[in-house]
C-alpha atoms as a PDB file:
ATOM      1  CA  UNK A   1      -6.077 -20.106  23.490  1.00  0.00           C
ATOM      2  CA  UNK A   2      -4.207 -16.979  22.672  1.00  0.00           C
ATOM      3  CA  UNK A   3      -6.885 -14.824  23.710  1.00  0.00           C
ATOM      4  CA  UNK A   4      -8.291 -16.807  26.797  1.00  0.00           C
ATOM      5  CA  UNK A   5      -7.147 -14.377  29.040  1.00  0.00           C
ATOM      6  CA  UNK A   6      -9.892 -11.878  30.384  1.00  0.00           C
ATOM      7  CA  UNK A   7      -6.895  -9.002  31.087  1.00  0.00           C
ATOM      8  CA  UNK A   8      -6.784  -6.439  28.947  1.00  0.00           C
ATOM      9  CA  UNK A   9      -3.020  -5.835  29.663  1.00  0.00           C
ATOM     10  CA  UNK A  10      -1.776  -9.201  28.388  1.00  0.00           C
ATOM     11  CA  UNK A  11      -4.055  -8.966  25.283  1.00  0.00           C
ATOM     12  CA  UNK A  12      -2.328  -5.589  24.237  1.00  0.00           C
ATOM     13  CA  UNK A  13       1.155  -7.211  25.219  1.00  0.00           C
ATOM     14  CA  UNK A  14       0.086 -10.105  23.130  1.00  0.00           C
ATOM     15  CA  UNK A  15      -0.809  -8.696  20.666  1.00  0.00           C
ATOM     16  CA  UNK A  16       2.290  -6.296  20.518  1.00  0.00           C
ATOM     17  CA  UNK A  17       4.792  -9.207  20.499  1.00  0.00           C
ATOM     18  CA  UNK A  18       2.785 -11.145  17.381  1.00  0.00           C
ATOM     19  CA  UNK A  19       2.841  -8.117  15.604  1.00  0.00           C
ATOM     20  CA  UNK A  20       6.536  -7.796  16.092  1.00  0.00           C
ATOM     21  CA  UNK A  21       7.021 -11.047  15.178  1.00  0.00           C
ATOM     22  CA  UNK A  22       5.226 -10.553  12.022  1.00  0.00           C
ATOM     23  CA  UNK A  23       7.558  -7.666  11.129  1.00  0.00           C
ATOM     24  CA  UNK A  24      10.345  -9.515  11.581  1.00  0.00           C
ATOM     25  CA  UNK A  25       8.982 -12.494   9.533  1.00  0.00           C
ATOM     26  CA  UNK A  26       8.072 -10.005   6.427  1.00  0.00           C
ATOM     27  CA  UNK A  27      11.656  -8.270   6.708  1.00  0.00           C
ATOM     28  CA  UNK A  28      13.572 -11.733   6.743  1.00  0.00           C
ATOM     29  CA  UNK A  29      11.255 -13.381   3.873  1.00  0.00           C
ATOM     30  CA  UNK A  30      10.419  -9.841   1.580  1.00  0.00           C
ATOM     31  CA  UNK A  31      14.007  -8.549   1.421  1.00  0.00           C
ATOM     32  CA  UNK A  32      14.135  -7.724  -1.692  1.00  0.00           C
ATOM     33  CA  UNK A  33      10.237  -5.641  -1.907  1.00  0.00           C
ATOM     34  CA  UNK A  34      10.551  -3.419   1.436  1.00  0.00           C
ATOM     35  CA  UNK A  35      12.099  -0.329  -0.892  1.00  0.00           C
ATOM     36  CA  UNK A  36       8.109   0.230  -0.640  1.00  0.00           C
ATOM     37  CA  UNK A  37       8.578   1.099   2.951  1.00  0.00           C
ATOM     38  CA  UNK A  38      11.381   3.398   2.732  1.00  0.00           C
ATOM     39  CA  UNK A  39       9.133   6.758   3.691  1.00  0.00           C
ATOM     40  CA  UNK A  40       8.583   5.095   7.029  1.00  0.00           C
ATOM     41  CA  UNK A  41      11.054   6.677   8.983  1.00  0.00           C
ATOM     42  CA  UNK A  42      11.781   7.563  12.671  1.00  0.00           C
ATOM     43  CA  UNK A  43      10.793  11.541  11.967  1.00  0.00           C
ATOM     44  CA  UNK A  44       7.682  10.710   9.927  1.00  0.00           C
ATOM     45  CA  UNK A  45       6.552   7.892  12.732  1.00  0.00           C
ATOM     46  CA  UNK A  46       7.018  10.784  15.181  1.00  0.00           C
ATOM     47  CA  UNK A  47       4.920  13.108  13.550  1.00  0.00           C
ATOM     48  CA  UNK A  48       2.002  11.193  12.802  1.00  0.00           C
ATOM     49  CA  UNK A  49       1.711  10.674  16.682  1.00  0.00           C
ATOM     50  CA  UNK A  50       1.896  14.052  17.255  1.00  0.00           C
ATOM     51  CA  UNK A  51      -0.762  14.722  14.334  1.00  0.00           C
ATOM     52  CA  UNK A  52      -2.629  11.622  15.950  1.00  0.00           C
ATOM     53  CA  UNK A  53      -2.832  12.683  19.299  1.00  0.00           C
ATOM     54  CA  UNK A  54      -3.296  16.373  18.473  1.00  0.00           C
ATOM     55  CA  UNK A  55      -6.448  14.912  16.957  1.00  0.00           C
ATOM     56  CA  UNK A  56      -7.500  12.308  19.766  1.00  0.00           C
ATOM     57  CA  UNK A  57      -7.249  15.273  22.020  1.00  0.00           C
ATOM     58  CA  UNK A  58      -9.372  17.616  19.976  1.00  0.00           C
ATOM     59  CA  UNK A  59     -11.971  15.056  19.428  1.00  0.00           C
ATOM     60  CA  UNK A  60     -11.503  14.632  23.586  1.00  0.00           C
ATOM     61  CA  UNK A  61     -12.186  18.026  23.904  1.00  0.00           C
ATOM     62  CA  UNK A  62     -15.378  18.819  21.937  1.00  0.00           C
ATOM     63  CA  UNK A  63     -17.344  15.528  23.634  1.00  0.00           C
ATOM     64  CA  UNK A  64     -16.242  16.926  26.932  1.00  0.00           C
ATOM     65  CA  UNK A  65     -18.418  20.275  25.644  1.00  0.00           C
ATOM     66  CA  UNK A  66     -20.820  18.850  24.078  1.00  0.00           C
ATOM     67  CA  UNK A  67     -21.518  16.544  27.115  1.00  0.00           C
ATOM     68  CA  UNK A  68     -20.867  19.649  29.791  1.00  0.00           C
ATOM     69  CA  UNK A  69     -24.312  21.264  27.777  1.00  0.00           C
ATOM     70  CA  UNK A  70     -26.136  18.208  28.434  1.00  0.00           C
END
């Protein structure tokens, strides 16, 4: 049922909000344990987006030459 829908929008949005939930759940019941988590902070979230999408785009870029010789 919570993946009956054929749209890929609402399946990412659904997917989003359970995982959200599931934050919030671990952060009410694990109080005590998240000093783990501490190194996950706004600055280090930020750059491994940048690092990730430096490398999406870098992996974009040598299929689109690799299928431009084809």
């Amino acid at each position: 049922m919570f993946f009956s829908t054929s749209c890929k929008i609402c399946k990412i949005i659904r997917i989003f909000l359970l995982s959200v939930f599931l934050l919030i759940l671990l952060a009410l019941i694990q109080k005590d344990k998240l000093h783990y988590l501490k190194f996950i902070t706004p600055e280090n979230a930020a750059y491994f987006i940048l690092v990730a999408g430096i490398l999406i785009t870098i992996f974009k870029i040598f299929e689109y030459f690799k299928n431009k010789k084809n």
